[in-house]
Protein backbone atom coordinates (compact mmCIF):
# COMPACT_ATOMS: atom_id res chain seq x y z
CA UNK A 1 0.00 0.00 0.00
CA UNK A 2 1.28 3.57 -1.12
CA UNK A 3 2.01 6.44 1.86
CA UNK A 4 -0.31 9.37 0.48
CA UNK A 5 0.18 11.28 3.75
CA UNK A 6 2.44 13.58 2.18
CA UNK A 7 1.36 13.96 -1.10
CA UNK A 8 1.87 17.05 -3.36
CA UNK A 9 1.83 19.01 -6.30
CA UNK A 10 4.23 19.10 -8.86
CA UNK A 11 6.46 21.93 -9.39
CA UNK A 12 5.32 23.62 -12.78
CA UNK A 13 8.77 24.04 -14.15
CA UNK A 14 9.35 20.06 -13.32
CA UNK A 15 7.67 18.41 -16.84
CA UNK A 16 9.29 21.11 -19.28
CA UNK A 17 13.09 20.52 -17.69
CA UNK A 18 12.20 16.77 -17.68
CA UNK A 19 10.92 16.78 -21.59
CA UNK A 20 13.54 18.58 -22.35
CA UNK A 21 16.79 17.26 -20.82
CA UNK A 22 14.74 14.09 -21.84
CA UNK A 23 14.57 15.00 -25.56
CA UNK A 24 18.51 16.63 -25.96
CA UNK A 25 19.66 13.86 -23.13
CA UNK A 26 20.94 16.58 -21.30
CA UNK A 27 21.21 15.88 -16.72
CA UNK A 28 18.53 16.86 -14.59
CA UNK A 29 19.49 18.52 -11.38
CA UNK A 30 17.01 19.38 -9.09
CA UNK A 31 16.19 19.18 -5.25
CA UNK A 32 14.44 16.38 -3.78
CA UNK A 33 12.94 15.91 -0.39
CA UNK A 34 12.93 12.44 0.50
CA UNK A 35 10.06 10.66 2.80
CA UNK A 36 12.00 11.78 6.23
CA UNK A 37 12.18 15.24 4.91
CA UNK A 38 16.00 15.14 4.14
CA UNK A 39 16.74 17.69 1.11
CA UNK A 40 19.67 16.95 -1.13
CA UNK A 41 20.47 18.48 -4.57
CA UNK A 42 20.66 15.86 -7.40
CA UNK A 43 21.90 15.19 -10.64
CA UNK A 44 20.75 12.43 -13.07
CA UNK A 45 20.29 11.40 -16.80
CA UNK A 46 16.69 11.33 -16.97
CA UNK A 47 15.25 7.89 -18.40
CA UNK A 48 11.54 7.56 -17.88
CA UNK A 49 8.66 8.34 -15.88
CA UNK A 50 7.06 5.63 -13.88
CA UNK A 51 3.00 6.02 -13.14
CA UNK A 52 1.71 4.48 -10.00
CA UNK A 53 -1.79 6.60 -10.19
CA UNK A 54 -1.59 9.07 -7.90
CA UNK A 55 1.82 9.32 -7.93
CA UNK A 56 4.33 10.05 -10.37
CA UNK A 57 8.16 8.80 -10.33
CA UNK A 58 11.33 10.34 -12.79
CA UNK A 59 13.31 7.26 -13.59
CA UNK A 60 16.63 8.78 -13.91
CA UNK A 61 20.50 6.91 -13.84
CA UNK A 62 22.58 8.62 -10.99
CA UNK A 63 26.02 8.04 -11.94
CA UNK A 64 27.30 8.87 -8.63
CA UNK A 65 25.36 5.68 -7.71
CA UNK A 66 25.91 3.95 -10.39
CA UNK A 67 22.45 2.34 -10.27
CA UNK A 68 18.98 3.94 -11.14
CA UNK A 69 16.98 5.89 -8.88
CA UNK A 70 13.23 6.67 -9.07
CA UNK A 71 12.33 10.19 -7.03
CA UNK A 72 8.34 10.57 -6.61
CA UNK A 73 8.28 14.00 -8.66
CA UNK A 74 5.74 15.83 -5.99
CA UNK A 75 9.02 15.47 -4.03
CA UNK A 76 11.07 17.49 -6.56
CA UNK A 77 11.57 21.52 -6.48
CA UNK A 78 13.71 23.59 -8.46
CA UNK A 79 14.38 21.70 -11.39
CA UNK A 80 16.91 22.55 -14.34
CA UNK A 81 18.60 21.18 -17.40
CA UNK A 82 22.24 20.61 -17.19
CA UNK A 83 23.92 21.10 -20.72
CA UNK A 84 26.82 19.12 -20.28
CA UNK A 85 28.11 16.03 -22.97
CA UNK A 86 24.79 14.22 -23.49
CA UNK A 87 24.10 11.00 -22.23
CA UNK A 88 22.89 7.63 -23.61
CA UNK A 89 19.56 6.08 -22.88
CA UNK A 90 19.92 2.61 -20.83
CA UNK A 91 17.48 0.02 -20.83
CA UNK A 92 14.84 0.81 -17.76
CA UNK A 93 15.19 -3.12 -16.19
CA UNK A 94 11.26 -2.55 -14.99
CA UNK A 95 10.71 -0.99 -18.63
CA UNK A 96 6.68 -3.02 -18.54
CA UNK A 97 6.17 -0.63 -16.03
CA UNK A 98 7.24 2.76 -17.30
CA UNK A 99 5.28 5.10 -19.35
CA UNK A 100 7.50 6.03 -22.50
CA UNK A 101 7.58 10.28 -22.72
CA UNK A 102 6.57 9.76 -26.05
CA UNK A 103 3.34 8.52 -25.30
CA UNK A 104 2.31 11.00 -22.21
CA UNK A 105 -0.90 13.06 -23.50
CA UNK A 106 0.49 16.80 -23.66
């Protein structure tokens, strides 16, 4: 069962610096507040977006980790496109589950 106790709204700016460090594969850096409240500032090569209804996920690789990460995007603020070298797409290993950007209604 999903924790909705905490549930938000998304930042605004969140799904045009997604689309379009999505689109040039381009980072994402943004601040994220985790489910204790802990803010960090993070960096990733966004992948996908995961849809558990109500809640939305960015699927990103964090190559600090070295692993994928999925951050609940309510949980995101300040959101911006890094224009470094671009990075690759990776195969999403839980792909059956993840909404291709492509096919999100605009």
């Amino acid at each position: 069962k999903q924790d909705l106790s905490d549930l938000g709204s998304i930042d605004p700016a969140l799904l045009p610096a997604f689309e379009t460090a999505f689109l040039q594969q381009h980072c994402l850096r943004f601040e994220y507040r985790d489910a204790k409240g802990d803010r960090t500032t993070r960096e990733v090569e966004p992948q996908a977006m995961l849809i558990l209804q109500p809640l939305w996920y960015l699927v990103g690789w964090d190559p600090t980790k070295d692993d994928f990460r999925h951050f609940r995007m309510d949980r995101i603020s300040k959101p911006e496109c890094v224009n470094d070298a671009p990075f690759r797409q990776r195969h999403v290993p839980f792909e059956d589950d993840v909404c291709p950007y492509s096919e999100l209604p605009r």
